[in-house]
Protein backbone atom coordinates (compact mmCIF):
# COMPACT_ATOMS: atom_id res chain seq x y z
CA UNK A 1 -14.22 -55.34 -35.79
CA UNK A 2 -18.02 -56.28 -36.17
CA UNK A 3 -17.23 -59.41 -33.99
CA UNK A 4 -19.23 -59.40 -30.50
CA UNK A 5 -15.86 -59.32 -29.19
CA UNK A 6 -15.10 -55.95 -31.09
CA UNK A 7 -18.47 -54.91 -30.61
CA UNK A 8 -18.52 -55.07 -26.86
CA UNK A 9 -14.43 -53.36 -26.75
CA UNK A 10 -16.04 -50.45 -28.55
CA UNK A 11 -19.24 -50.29 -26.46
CA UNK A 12 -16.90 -50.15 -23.47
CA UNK A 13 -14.60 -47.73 -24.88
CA UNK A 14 -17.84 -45.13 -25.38
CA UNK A 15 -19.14 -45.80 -22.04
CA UNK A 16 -15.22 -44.92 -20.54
CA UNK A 17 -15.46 -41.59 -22.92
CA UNK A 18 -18.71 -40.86 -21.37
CA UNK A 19 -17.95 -41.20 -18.32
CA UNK A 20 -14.91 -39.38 -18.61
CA UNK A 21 -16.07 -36.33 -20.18
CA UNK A 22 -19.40 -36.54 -17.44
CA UNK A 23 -17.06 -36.66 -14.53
CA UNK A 24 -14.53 -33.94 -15.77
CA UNK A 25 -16.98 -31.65 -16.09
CA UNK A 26 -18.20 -31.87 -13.27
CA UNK A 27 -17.03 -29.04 -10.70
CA UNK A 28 -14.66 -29.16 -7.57
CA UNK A 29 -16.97 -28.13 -4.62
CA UNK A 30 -15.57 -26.48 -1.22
CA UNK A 31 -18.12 -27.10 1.11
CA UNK A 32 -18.25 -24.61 3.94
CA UNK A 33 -20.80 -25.26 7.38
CA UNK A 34 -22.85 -22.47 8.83
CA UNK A 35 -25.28 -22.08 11.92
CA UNK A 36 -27.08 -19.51 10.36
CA UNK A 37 -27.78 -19.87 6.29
CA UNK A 38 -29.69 -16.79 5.81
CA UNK A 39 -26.90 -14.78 7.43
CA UNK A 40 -24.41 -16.65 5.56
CA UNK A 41 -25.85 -15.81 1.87
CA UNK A 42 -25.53 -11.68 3.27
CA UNK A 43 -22.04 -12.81 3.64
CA UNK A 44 -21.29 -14.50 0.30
CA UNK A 45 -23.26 -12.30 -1.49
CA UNK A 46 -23.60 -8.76 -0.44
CA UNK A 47 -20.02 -8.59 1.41
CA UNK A 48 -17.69 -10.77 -0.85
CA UNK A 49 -20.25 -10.49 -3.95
CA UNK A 50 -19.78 -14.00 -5.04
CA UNK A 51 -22.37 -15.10 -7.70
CA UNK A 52 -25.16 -17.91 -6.93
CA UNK A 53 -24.79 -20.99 -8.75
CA UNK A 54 -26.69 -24.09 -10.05
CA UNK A 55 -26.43 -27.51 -8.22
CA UNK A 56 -23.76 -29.56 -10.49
CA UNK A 57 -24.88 -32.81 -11.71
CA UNK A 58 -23.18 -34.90 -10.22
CA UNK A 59 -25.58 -33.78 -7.23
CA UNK A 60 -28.66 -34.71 -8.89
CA UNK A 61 -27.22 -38.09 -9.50
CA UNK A 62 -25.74 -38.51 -6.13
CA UNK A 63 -22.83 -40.08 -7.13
CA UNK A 64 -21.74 -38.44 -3.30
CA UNK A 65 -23.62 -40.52 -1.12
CA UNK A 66 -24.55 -44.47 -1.39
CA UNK A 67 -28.25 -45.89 -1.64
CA UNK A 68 -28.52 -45.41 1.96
CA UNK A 69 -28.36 -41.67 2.53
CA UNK A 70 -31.07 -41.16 0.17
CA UNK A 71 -34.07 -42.51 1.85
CA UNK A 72 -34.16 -46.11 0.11
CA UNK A 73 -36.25 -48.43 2.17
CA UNK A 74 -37.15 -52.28 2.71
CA UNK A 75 -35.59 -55.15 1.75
CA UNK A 76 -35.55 -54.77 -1.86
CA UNK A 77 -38.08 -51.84 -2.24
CA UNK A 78 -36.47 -48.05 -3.41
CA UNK A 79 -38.47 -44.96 -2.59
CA UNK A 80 -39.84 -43.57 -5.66
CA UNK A 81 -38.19 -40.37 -6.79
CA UNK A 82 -40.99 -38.24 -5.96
CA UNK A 83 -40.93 -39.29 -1.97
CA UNK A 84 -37.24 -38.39 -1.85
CA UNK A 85 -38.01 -34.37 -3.05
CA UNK A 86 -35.73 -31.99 -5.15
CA UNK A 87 -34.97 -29.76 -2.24
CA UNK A 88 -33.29 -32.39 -0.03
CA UNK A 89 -30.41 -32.64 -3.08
CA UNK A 90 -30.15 -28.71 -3.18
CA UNK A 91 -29.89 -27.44 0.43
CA UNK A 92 -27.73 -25.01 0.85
CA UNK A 93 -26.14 -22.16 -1.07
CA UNK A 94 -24.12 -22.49 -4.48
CA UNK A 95 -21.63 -19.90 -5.10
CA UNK A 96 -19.39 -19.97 -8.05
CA UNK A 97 -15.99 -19.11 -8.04
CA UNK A 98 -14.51 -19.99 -10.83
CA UNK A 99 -14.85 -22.21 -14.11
CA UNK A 100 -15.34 -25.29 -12.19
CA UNK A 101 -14.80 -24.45 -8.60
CA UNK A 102 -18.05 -23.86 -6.91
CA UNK A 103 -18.82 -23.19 -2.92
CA UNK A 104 -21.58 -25.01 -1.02
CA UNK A 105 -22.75 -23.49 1.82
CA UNK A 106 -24.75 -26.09 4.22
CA UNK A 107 -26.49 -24.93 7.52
CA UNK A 108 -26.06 -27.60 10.40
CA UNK A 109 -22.85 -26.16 12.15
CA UNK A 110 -22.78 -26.15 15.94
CA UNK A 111 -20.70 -22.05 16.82
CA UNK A 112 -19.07 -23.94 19.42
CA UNK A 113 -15.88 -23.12 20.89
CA UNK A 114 -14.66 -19.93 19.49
CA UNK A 115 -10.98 -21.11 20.85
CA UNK A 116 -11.38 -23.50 18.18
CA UNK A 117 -12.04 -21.95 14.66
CA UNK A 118 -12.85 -23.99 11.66
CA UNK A 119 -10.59 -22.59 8.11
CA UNK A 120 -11.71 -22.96 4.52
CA UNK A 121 -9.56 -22.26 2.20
CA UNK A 122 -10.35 -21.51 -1.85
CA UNK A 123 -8.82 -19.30 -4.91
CA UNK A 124 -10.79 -17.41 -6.94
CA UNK A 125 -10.32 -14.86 -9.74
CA UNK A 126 -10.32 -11.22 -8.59
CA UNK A 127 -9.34 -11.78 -5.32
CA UNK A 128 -8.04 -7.38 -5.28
CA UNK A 129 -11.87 -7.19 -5.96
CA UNK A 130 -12.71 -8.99 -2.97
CA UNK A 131 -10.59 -7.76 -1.17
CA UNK A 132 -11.47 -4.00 -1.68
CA UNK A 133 -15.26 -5.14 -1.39
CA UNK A 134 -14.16 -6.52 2.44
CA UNK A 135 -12.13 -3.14 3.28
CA UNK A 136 -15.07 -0.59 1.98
CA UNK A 137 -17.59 -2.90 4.43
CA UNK A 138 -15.01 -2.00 7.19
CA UNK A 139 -14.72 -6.24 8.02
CA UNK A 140 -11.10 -7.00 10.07
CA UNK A 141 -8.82 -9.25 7.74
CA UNK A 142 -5.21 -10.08 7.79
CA UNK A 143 -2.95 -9.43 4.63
CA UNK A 144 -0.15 -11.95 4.70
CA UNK A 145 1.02 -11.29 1.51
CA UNK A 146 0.50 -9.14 -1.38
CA UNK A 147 2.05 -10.92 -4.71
CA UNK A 148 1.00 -13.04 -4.89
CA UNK A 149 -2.12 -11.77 -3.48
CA UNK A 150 -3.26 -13.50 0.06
CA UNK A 151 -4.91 -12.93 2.99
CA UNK A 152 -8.10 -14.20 5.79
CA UNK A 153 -11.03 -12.73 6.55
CA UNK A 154 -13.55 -13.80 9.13
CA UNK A 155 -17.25 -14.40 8.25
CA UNK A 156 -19.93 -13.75 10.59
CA UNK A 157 -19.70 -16.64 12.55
CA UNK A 158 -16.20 -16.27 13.22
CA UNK A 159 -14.95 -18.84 10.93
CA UNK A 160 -11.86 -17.84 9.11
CA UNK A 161 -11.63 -17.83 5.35
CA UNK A 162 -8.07 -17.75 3.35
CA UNK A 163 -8.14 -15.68 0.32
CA UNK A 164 -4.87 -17.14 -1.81
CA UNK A 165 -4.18 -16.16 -5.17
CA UNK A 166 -2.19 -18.99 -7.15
CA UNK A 167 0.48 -19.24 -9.23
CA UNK A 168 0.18 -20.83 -12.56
């Protein structure tokens, strides 16, 4: 057991805890594009009343993107962390829907062709809630069916967004 053989099999077995327990943890994120972010968080929060969220960690570590989408530069030289700025790793809106789902809304969408609608698609908790909220603002949605709960509602933007409550 106190061998460097047993040493290092123990050593590895806390580092494959750790990491475990880091990345379970961490939240599943729907990630949702939007031409217009300011009218987007009226959206999420006034109409569907969805609360803000913090940025999970696994953000702040980018474990998302490799070395190159973060601004590292030269040969062997990395950009300090103060050149690469905390508001590059939180743009965007954070919503939380439930225990560890979360929505990101991003700004950088092109409207485009309305023929040709982007769909999201998430569950949440309280989805009658939500769906009274989107009936008192007067917003057009579609029931398709009501036990289990589910139905779509159009943002904005025109973008359609499915409402399904799930089974478990």
């Amino acid at each position: 057991m106190f061998s460097t053989q047993g040493i290092m099999i123990g050593l590895l077995a806390a580092y494959a805890g750790a990491l475990w327990l880091f990345l379970s943890s961490t939240p599943k994120v729907h990630t949702v594009l939007v031409s217009d972010l300011a009218q987007a968080q009226i959206f999420y929060e006034r109409v569907l009343g969805l609360a803000a969220a913090d940025v999970p960690l696994n953000y702040y570590y980018n474990t998302e993107q490799g070395l190159a989408g973060l601004g590292y530069d030269g040969a062997l030289g990395i950009a300090p962390p103060s050149r690469l700025g905390r508001d590059r790793l939180q743009d965007g809106l954070w919503y939380r829907l439930k225990r560890k789902t979360q929505l990101h809304v991003v700004a950088g969408a092109n409207p485009g062709d309305r023929q040709r609608l982007r769909q999201v698609s998430f569950d949440r908790d309280g989805l009658q809630q939500i769906l009274s909220r989107i009936q008192a603002q007067g917003l057009p949605f579609k029931l398709k069916r009501q036990l289990p709960l589910l139905f779509l509602v159009k943002d904005w933007e025109g973008q359609v967004i499915e409402f399904e409550e799930l089974e478990v």
